[in-house]
C-alpha atoms as a PDB file:
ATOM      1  CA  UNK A   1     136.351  76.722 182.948  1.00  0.00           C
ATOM      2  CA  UNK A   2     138.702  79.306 184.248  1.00  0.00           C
ATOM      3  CA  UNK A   3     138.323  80.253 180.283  1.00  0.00           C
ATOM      4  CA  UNK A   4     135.915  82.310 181.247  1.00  0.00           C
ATOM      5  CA  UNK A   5     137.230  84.904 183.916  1.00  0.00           C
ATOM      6  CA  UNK A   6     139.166  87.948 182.880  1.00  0.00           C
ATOM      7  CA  UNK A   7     142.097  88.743 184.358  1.00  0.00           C
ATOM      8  CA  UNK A   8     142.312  92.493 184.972  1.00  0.00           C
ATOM      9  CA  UNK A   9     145.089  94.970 185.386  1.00  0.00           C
ATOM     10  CA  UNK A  10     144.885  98.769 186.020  1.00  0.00           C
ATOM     11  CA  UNK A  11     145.639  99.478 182.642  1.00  0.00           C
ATOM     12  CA  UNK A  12     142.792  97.543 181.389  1.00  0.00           C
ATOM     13  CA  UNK A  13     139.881  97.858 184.029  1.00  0.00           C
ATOM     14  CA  UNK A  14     138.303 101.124 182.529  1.00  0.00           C
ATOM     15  CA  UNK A  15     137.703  99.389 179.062  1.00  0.00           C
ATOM     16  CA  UNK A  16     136.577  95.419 180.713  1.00  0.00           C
ATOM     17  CA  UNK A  17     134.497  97.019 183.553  1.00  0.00           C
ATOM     18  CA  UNK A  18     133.559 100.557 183.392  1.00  0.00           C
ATOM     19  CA  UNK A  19     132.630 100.533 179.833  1.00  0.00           C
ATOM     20  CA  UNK A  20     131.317  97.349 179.699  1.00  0.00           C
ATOM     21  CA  UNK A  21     127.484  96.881 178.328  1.00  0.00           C
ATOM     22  CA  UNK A  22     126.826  94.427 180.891  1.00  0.00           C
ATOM     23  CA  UNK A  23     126.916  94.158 184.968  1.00  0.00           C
ATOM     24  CA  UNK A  24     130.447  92.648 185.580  1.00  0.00           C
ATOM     25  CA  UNK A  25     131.850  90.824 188.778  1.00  0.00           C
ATOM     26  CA  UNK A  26     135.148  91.734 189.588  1.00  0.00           C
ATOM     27  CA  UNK A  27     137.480  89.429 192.089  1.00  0.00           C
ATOM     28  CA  UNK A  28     139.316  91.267 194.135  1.00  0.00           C
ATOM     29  CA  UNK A  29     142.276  88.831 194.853  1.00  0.00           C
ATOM     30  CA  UNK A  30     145.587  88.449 196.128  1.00  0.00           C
ATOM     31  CA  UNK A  31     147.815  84.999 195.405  1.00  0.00           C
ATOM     32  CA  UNK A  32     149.233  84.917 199.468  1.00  0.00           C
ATOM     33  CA  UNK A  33     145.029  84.727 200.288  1.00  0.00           C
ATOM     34  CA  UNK A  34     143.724  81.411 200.986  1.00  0.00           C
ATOM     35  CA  UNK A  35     140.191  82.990 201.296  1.00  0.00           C
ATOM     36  CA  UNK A  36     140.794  84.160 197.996  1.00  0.00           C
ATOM     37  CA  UNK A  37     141.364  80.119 196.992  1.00  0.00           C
ATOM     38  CA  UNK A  38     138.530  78.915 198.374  1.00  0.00           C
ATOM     39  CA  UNK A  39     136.282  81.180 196.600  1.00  0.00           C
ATOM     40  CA  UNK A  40     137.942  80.999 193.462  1.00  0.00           C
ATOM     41  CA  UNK A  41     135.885  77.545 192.334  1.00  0.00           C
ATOM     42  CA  UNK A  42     132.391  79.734 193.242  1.00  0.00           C
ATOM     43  CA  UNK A  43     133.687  82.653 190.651  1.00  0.00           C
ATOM     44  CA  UNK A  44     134.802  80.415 188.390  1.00  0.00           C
ATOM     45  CA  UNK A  45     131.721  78.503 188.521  1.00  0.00           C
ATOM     46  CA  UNK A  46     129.401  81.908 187.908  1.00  0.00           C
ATOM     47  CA  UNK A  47     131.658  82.462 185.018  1.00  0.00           C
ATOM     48  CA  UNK A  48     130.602  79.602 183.716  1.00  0.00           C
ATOM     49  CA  UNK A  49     127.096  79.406 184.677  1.00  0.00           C
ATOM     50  CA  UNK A  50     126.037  83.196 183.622  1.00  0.00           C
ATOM     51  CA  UNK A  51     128.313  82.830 180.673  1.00  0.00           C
ATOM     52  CA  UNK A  52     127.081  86.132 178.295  1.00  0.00           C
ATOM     53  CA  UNK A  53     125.017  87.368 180.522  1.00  0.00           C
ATOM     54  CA  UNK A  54     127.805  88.601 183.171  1.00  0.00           C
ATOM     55  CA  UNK A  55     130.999  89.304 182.912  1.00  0.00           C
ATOM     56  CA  UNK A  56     133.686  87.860 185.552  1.00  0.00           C
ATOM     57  CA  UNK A  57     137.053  89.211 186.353  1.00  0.00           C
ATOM     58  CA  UNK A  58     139.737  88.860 189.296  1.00  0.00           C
ATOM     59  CA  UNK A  59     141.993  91.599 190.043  1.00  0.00           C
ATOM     60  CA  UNK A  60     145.647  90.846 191.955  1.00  0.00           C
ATOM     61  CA  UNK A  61     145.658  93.764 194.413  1.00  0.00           C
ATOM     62  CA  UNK A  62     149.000  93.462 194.907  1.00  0.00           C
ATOM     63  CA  UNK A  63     149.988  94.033 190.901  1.00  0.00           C
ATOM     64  CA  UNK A  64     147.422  96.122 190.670  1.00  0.00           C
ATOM     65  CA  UNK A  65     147.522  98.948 194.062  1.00  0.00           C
ATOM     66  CA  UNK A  66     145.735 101.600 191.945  1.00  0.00           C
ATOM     67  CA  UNK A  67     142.679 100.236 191.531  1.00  0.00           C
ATOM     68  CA  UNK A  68     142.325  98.815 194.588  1.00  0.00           C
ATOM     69  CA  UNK A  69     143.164 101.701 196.251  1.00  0.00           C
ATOM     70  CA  UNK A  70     140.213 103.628 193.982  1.00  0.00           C
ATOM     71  CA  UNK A  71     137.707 101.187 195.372  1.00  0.00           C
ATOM     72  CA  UNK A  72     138.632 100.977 199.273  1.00  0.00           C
ATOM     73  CA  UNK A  73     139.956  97.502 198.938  1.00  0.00           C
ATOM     74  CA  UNK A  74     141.247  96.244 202.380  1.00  0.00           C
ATOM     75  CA  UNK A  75     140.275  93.148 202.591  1.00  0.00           C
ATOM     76  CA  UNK A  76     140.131  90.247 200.293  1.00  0.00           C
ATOM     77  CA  UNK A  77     138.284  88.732 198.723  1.00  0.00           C
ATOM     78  CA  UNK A  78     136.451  91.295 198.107  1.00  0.00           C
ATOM     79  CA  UNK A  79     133.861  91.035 195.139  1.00  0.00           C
ATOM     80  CA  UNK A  80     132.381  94.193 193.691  1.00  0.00           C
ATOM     81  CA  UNK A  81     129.532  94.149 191.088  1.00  0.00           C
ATOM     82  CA  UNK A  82     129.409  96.846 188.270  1.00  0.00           C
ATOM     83  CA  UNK A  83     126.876  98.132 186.110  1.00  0.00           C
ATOM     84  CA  UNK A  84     127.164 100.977 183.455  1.00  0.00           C
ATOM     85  CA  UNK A  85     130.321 101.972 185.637  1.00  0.00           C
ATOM     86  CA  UNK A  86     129.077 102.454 188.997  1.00  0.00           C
ATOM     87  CA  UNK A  87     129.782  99.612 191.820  1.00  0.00           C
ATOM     88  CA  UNK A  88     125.990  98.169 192.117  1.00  0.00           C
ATOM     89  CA  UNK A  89     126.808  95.423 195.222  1.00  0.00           C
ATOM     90  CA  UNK A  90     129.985  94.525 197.433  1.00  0.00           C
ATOM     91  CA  UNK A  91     130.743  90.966 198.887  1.00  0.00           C
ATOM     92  CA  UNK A  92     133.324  90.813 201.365  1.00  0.00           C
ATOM     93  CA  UNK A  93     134.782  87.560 202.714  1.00  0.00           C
ATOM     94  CA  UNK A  94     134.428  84.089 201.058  1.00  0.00           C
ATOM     95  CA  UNK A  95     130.792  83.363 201.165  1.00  0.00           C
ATOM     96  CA  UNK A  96     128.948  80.487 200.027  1.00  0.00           C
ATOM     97  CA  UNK A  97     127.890  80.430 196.283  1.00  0.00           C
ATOM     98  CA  UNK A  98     124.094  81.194 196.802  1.00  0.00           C
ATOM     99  CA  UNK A  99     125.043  84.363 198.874  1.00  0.00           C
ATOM    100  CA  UNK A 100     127.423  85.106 195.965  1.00  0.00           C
ATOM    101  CA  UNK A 101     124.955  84.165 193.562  1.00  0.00           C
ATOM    102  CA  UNK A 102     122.220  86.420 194.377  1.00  0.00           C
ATOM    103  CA  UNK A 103     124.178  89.278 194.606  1.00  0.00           C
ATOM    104  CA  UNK A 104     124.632  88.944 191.065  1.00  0.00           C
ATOM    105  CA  UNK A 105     121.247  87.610 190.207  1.00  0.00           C
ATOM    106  CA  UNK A 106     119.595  90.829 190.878  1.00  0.00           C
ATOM    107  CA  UNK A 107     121.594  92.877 188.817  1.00  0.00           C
ATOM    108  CA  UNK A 108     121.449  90.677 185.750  1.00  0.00           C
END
């Protein structure tokens, strides 16, 4: 299940997300966030779900300061959807899935 989700660092998040062929969901997370928990079965369930069709990652904002910094990050969760680079939706706050959902959907 959890298989499915990237976990991203700075070093890596050019190459899995700005370069990426596909739209890509990316987690913005933090391990003290309980927020962050309860949303974390949704993601992983999207993963799963829109397996090859999107790709799903979770960045720790707290290993990772630089680019959370890059994208305004001051709350989380905060989910941003990418496509061909460019931040293409923004979901703030644990939602419920079919909020989640069709901010994805229409970028797929």
């Amino acid at each position: 299940m959890a298989g499915d989700i990237i976990h991203l660092g700075d070093a890596d998040f050019r190459r899995e997300v700005l370069e990426a062929d596909g739209p890509v969901l990316v987690d913005f997370t933090a391990t003290w966030c309980a927020p962050c928990r309860a949303i974390s079965p949704t993601v992983e369930a999207l993963a799963t779900e829109y397996k090859g069709r999107l790709k799903v990652a979770k960045l720790d904002i707290d290993d990772n300061q630089e680019t959370a910094q890059q994208y305004g990050i001051r709350s989380v969760p905060t989910l941003l959807v990418f496509k061909q680079g460019k931040v293409v939706g923004q979901i703030v706050g644990a939602v419920p899935k079919a909020k989640l959902e069709g901010a994805v959907q229409q970028h797929l």
